[in-house]
Structures are given as C-alpha cells and as structure tokens.
C-alpha atoms as a PDB file:
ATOM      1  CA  UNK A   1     -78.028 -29.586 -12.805  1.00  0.00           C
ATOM      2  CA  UNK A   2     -75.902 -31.727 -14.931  1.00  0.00           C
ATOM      3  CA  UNK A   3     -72.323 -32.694 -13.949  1.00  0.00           C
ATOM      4  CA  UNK A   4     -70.825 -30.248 -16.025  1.00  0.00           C
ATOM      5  CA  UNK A   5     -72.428 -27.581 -14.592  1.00  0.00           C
ATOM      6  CA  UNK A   6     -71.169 -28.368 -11.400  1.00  0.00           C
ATOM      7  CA  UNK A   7     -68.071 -28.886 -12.485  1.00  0.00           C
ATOM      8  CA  UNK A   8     -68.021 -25.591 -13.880  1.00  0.00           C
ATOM      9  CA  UNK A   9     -69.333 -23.898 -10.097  1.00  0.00           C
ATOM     10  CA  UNK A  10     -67.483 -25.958  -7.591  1.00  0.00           C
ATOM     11  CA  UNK A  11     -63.819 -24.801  -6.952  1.00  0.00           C
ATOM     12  CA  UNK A  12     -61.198 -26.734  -8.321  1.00  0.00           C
ATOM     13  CA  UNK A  13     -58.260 -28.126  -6.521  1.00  0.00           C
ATOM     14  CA  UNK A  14     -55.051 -25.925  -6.489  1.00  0.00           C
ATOM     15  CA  UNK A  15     -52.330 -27.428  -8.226  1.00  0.00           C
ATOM     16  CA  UNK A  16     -49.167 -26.875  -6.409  1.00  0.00           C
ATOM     17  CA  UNK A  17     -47.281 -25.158  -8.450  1.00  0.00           C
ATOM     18  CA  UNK A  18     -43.122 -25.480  -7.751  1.00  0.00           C
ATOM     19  CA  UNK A  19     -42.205 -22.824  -5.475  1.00  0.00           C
ATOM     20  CA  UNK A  20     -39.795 -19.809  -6.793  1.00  0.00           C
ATOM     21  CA  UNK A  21     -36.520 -19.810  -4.944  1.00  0.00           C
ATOM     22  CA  UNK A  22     -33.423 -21.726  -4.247  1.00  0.00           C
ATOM     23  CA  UNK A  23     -32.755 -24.805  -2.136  1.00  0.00           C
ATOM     24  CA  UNK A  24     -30.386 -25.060   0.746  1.00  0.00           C
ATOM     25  CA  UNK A  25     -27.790 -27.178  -1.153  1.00  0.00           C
ATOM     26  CA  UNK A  26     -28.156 -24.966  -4.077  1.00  0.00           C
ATOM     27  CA  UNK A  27     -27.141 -21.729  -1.642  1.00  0.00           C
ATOM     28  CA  UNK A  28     -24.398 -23.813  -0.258  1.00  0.00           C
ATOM     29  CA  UNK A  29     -22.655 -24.897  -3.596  1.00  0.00           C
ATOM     30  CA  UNK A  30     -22.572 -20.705  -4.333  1.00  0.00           C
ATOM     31  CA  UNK A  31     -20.948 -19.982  -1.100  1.00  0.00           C
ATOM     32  CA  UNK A  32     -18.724 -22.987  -1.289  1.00  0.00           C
ATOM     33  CA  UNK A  33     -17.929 -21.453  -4.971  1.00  0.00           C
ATOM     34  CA  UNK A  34     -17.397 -17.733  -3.915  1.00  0.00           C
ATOM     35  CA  UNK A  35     -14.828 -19.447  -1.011  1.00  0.00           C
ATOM     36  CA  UNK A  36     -12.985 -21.131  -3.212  1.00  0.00           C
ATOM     37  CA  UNK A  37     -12.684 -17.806  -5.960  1.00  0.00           C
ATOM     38  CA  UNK A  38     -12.084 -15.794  -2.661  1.00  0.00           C
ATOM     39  CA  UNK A  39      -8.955 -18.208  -1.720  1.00  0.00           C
ATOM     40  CA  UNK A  40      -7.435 -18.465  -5.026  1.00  0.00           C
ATOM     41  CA  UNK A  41      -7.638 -14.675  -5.419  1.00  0.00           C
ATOM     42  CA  UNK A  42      -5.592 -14.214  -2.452  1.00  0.00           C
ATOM     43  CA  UNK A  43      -3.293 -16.226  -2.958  1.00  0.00           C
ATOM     44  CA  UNK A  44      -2.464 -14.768  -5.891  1.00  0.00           C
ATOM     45  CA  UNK A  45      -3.249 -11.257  -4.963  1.00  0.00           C
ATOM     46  CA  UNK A  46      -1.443 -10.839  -1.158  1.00  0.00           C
ATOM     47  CA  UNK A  47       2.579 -11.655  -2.838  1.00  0.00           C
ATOM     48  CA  UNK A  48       2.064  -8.894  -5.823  1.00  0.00           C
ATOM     49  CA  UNK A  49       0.928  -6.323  -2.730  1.00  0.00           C
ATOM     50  CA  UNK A  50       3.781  -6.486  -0.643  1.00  0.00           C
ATOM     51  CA  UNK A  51       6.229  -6.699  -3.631  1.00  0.00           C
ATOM     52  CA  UNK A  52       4.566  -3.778  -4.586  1.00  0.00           C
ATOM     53  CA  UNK A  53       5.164  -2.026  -1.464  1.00  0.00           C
ATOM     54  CA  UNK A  54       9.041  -3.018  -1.720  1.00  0.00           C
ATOM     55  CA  UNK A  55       9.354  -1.785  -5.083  1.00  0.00           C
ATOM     56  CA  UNK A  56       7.391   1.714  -3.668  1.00  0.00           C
ATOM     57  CA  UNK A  57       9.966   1.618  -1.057  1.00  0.00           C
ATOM     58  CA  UNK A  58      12.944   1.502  -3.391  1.00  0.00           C
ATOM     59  CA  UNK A  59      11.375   4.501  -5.509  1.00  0.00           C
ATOM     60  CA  UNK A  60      10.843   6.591  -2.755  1.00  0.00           C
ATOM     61  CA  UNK A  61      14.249   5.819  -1.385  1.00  0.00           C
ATOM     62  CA  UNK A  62      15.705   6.702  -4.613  1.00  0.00           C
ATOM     63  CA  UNK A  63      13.794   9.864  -4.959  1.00  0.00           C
ATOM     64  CA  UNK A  64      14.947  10.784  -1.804  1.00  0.00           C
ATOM     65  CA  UNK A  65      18.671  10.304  -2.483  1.00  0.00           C
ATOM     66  CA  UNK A  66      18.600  12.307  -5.886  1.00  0.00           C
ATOM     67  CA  UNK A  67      17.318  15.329  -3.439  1.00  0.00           C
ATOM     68  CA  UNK A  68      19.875  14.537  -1.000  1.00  0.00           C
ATOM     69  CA  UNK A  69      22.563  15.028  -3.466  1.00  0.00           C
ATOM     70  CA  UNK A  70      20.727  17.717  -5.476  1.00  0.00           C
ATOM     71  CA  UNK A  71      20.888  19.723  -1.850  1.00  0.00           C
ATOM     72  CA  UNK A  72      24.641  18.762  -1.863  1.00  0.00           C
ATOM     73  CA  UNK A  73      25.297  20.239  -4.799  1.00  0.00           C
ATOM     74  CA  UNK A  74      23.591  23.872  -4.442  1.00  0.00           C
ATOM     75  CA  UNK A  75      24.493  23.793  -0.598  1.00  0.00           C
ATOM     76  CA  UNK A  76      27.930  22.878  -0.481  1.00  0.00           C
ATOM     77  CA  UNK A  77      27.247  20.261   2.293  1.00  0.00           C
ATOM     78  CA  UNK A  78      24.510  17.245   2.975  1.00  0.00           C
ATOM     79  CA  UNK A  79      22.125  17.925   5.814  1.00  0.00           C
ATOM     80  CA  UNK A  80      23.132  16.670   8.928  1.00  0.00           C
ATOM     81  CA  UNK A  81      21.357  13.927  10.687  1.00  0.00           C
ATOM     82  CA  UNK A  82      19.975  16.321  13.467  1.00  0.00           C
ATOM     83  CA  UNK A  83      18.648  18.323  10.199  1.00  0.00           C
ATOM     84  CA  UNK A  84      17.300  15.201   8.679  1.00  0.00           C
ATOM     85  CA  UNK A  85      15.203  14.686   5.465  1.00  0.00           C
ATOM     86  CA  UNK A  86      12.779  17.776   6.541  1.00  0.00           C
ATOM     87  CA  UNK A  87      15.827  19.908   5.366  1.00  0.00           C
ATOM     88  CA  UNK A  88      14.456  18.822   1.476  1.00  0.00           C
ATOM     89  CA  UNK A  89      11.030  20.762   2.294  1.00  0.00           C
ATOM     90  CA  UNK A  90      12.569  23.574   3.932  1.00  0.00           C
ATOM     91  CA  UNK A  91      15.559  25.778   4.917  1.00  0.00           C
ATOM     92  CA  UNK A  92      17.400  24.266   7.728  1.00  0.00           C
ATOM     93  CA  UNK A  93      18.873  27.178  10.073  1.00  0.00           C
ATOM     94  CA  UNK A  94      22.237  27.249  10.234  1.00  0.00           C
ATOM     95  CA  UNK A  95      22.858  27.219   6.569  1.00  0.00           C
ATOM     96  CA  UNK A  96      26.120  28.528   5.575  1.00  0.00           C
ATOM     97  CA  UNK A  97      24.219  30.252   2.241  1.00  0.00           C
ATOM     98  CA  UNK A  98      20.817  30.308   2.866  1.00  0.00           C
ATOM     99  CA  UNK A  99      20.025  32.053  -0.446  1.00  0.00           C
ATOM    100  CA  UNK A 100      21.303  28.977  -2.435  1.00  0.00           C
ATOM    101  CA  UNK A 101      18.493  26.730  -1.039  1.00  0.00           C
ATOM    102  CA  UNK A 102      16.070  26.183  -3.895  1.00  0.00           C
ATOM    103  CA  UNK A 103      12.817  27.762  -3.661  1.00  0.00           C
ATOM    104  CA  UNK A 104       9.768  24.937  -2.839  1.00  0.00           C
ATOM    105  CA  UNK A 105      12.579  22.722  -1.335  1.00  0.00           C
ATOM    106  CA  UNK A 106      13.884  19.593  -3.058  1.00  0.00           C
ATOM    107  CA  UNK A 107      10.876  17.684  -2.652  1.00  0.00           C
ATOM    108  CA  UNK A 108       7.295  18.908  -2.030  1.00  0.00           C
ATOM    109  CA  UNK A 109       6.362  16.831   0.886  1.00  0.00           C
ATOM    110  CA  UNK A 110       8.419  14.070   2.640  1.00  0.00           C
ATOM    111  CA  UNK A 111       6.538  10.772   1.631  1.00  0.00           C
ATOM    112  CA  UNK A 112       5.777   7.904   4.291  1.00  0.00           C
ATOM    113  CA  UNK A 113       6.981   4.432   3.274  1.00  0.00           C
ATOM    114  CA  UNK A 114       4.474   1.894   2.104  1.00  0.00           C
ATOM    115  CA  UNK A 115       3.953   0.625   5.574  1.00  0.00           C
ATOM    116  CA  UNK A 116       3.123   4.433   7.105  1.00  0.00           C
ATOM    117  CA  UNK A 117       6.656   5.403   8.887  1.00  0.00           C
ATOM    118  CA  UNK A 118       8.890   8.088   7.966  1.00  0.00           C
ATOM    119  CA  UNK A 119      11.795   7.285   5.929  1.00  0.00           C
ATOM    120  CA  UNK A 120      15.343   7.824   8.070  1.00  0.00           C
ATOM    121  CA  UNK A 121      18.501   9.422   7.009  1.00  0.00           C
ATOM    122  CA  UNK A 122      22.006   9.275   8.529  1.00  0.00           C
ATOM    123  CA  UNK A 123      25.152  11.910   7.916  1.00  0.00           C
ATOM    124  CA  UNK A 124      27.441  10.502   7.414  1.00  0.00           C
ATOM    125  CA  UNK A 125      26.354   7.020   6.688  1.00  0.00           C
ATOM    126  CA  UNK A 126      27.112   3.568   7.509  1.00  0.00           C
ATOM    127  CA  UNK A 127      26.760   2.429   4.430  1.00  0.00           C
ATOM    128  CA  UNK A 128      27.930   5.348   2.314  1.00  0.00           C
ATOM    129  CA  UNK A 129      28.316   8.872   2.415  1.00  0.00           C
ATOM    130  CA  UNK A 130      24.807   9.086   3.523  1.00  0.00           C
ATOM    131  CA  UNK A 131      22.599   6.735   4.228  1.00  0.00           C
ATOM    132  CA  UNK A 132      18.593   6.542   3.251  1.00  0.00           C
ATOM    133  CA  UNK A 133      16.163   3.941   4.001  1.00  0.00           C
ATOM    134  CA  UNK A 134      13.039   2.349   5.434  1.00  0.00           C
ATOM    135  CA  UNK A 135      12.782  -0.244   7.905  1.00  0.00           C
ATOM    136  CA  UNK A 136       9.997  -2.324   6.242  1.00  0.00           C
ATOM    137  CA  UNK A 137       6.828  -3.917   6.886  1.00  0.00           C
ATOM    138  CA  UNK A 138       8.342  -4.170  10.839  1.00  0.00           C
ATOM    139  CA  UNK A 139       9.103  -0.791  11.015  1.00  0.00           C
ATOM    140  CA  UNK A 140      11.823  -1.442  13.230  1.00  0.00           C
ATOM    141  CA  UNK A 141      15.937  -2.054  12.177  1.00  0.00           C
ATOM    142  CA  UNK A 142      17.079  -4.826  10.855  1.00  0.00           C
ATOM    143  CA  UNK A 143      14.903  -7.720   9.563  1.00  0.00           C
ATOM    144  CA  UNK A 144      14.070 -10.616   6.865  1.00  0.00           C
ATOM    145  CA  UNK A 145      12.176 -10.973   3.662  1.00  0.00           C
ATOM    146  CA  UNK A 146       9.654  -8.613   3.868  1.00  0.00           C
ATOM    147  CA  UNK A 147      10.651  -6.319   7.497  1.00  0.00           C
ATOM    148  CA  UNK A 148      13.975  -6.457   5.540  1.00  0.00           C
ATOM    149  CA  UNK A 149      15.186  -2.216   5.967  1.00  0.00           C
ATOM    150  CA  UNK A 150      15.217  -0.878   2.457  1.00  0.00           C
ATOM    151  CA  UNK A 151      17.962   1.782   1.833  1.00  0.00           C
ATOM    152  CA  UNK A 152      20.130   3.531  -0.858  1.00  0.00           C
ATOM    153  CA  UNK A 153      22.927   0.765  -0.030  1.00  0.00           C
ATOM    154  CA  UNK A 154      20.564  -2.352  -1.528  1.00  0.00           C
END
C-alpha cells in the first residue's frame, strides 16, 4: 500500500477541541455581579418600603377617623373605648337609637396596620376628642423614626 492509503485507514489523532462551558473565574465575576445589583437594589428598595408602610398607616388612620365622626354624626355620640373601632362594622349594644346605625357599618372590615396589629382608639382622647392610631413597626406605645405611633394627632 502506498502512504496515502494508509493515511486514509489508520485513525487520526483527535484534536481537542475547546470544551463548552464556563470557567471558575468566569462563574465568580457573575455572582460577584448579581451581589453587587442585589446590594444596590436594597439599598434603594428597603427606605421606599417602610415609608410606604407609614404613609399606609396615615391612610388607614384617616379612613378610620372620617368613620369615627361619620358614626358621631348619625349616632349622636362617638363609641366608647370599651366599644372600640369594631363599633364601625357593627351595632354596638347599648345604642341609644339603634335604628340610626347605618346599614353595612361605617367601614366594611377593620384593616390591620402595615405591620399586622389592630389599629387602637381612645374616647375621649388624649390628644383630641378621640384619639386613633397605630403603634408602628414596634407595635408597642411610644417610639422613634420608624416604631414612631401613628395617630389622627400627627
């Protein structure tokens, strides 16, 4: 046989060919990346959410107050503090004219406050006639900056 014949029948040496897939330091730079994105978006992100949840507060604690005086107005009196805010949802006994409280309530359902407690009411108030509010992100009295209590008074 010549030599090109057998060049032709014997196998040939593989190449290597570059192998598909990423490096270690390649992987690392992309996590190091998605950190950094991760960080900056929090940083960023984290101050809007809580003002949010002050500003959700404040709503809510307005709300409330508009159907504290609303049941004022038809009832001839506030609800007392024993009553509390469950006399907007439905007909506290004892009312002196039970046929003037509006049918459905004042409100449909008593909302939480952005941090998942109830919002408290006082007759009369300290701070007014009546006082509304929410004891913030602490959920107990009192507080700074954000476990700062959130009323009808601020």
């Amino acid at each position: 046989m010549t030599d090109s014949v057998q060049d032709q029948t014997r196998p040939r040496p593989r190449r290597r060919r570059a192998e598909a897939g990423f490096t270690l330091v390649e992987v690392m730079v992309v996590i190091v990346i998605i950190g950094l994105l991760a960080t900056v978006v929090m940083i960023n992100v984290l101050p809007s959410q809580d003002r949010a949840m002050k500003e959700k507060a404040r709503a809510d604690v307005a709300v409330l107050e508009q159907a504290v005086e609303t049941f004022r107005l038809e009832n001839l009196s506030f609800p007392t503090s024993e009553q509390g805010l469950q006399a907007l949802v439905s007909p506290p006994p004892g009312l002196s004219r039970p046929d003037r409280y509006r049918d459905g309530g004042y409100v449909r359902r008593l909302p939480q406050d952005p941090w998942g407690n109830p919002y408290q009411y006082r007759y009369p108030g300290e701070h007014g006639r009546f006082d509304v509010w929410s004891f913030g992100a602490d959920g107990r009295q009192g507080g700074e900056g954000d476990d700062a209590d959130i009323g009808n008074w601020s």
